[in-house]
C-alpha atoms as a PDB file:
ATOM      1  CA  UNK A   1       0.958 -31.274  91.528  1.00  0.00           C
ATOM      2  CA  UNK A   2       0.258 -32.397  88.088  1.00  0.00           C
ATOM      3  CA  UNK A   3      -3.732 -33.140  87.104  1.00  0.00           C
ATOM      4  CA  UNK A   4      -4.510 -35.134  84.495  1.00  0.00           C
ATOM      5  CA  UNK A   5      -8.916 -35.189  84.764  1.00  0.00           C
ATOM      6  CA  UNK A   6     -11.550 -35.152  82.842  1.00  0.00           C
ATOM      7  CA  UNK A   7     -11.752 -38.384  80.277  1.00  0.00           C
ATOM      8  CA  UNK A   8     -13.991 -40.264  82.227  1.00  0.00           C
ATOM      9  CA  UNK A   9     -16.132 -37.584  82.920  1.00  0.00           C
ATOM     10  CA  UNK A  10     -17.322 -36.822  78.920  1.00  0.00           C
ATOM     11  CA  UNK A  11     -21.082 -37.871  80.286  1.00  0.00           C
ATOM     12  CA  UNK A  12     -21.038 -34.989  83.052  1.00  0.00           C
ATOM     13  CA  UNK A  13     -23.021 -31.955  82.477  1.00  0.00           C
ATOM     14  CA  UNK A  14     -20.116 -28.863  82.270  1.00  0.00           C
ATOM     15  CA  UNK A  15     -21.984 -27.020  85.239  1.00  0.00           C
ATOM     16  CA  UNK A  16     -21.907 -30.495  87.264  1.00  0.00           C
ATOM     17  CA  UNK A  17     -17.865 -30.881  85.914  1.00  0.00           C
ATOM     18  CA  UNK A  18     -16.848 -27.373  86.895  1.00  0.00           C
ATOM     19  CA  UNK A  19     -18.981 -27.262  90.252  1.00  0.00           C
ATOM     20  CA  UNK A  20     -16.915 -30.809  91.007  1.00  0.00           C
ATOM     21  CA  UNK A  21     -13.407 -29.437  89.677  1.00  0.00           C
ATOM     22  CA  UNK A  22     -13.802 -26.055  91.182  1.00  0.00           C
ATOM     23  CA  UNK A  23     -14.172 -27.876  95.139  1.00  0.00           C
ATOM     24  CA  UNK A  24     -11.503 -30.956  93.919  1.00  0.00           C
ATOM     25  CA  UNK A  25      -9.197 -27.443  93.588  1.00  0.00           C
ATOM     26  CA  UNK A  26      -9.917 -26.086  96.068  1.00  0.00           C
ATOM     27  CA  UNK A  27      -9.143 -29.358  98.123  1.00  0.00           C
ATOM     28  CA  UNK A  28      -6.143 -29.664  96.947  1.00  0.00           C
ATOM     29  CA  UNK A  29      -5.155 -26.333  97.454  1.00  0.00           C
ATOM     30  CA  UNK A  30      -6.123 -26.114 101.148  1.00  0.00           C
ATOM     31  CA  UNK A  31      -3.982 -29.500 101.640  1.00  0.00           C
ATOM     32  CA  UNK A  32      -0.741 -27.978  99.567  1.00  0.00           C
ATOM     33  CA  UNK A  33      -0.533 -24.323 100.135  1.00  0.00           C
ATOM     34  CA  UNK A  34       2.113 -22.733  98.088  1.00  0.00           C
ATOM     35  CA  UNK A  35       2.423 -25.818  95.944  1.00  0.00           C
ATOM     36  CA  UNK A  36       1.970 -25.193  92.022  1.00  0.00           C
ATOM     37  CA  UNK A  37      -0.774 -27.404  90.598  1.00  0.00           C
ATOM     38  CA  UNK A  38      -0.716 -27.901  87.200  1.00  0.00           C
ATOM     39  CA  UNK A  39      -3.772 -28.935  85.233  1.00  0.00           C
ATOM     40  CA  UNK A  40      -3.724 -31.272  82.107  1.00  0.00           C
ATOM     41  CA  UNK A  41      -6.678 -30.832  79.173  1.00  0.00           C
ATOM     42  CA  UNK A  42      -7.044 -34.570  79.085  1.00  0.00           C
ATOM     43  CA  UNK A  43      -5.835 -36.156  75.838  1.00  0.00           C
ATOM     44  CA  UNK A  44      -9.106 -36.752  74.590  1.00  0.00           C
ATOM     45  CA  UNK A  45     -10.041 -32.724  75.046  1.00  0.00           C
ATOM     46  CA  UNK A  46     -13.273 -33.634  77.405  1.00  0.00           C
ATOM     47  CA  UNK A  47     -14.669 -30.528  78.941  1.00  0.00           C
ATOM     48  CA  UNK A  48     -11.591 -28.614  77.614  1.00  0.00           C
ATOM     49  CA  UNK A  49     -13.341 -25.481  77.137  1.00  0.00           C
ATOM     50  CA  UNK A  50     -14.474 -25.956  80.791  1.00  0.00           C
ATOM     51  CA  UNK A  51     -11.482 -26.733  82.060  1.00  0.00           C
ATOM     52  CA  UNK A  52      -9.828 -23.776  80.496  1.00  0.00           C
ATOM     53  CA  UNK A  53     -12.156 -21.259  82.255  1.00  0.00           C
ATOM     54  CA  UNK A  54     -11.928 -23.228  85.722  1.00  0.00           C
ATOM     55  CA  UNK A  55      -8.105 -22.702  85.535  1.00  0.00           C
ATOM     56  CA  UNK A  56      -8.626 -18.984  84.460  1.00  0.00           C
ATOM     57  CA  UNK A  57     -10.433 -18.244  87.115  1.00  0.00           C
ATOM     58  CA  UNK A  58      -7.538 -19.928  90.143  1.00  0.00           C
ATOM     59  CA  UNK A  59      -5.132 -18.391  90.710  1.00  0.00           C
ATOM     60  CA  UNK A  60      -1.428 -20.262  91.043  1.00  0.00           C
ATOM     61  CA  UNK A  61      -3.017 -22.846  88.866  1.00  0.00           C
ATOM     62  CA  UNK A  62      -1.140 -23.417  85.162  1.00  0.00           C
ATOM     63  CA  UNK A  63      -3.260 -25.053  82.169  1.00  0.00           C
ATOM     64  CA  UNK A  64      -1.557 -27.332  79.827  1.00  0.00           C
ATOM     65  CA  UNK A  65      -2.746 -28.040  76.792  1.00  0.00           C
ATOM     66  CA  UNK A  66      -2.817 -31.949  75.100  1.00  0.00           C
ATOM     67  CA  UNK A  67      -3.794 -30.954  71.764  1.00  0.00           C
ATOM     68  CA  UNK A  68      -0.881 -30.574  69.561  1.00  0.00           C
ATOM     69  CA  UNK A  69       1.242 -33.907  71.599  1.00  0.00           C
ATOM     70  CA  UNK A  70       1.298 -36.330  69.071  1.00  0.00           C
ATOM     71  CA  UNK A  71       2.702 -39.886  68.934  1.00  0.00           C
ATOM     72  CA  UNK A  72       1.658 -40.867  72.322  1.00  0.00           C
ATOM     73  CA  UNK A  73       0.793 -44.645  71.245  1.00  0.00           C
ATOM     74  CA  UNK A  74      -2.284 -45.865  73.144  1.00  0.00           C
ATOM     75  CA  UNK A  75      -2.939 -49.478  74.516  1.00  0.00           C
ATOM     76  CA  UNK A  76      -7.161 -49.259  74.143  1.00  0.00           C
ATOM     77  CA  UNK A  77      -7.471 -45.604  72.344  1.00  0.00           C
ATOM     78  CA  UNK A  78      -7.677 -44.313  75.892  1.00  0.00           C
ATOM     79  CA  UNK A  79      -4.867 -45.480  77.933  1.00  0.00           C
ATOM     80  CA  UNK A  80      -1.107 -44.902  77.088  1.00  0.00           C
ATOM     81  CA  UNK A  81       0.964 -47.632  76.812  1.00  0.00           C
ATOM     82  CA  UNK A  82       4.525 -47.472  78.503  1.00  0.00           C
ATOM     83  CA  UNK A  83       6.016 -46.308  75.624  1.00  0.00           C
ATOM     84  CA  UNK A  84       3.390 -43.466  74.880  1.00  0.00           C
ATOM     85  CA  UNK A  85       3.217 -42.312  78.570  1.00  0.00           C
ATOM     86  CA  UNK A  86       6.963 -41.626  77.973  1.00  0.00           C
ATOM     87  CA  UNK A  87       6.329 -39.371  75.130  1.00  0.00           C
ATOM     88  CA  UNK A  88       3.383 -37.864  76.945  1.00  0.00           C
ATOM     89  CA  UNK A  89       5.837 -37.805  80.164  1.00  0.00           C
ATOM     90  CA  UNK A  90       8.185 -35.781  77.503  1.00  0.00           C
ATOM     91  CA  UNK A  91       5.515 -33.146  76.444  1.00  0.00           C
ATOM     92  CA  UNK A  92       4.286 -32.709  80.125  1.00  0.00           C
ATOM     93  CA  UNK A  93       7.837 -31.902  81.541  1.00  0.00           C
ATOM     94  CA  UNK A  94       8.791 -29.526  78.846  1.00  0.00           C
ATOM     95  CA  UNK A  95       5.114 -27.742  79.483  1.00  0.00           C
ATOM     96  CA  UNK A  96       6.239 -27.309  83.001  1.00  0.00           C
ATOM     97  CA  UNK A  97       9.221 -25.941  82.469  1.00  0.00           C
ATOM     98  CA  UNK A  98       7.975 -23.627  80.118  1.00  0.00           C
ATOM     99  CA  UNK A  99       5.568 -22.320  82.150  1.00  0.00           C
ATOM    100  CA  UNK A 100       7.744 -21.946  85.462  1.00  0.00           C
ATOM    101  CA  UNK A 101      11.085 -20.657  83.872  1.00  0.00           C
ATOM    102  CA  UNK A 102       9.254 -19.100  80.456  1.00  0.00           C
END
């Protein structure tokens, strides 16, 4: 399970974000036991710090980090276009493997 959250959420205090993140986890934990979840900093690095502590503190959750993907073209500074999502779609599957195989 791949999670890509957080850019719409800039506005949200980081108690009220982590309080919401930490139960959305915990959801989707319950519902895919055993299943890896991986969780995106979103692109524009909202609540990254946040998120970086919620995912320290699950376990069997991995962290991914946005900041260093460049060239990821975007359609309204936000939103990838087709051709950006397959660079981002690049960076994100290369993450993964890193982090399951090392």
């Amino acid at each position: 399970i791949v999670i890509n959250h957080g850019t719409n959420d800039g506005s949200a205090s980081a108690n009220d974000f982590k309080t919401a993140y930490n139960q959305f986890l915990k959801d989707i934990k319950a519902i895919y036991s055993g299943v890896r979840v991986f969780v995106m900093i979103p692109f524009n690095q909202a609540h990254a710090a946040t998120i970086r502590t919620i995912v320290s503190e699950n376990e069997g959750v991995y962290l991914i980090e946005t900041s260093s993907w460049t060239g990821i073209e975007k359609a309204d500074g936000t939103h990838p276009t087709k051709a950006g999502a397959e660079v981002a779609g690049n960076y994100l599957a290369n993450a993964m493997i890193d982090l399951i195989y090392g």
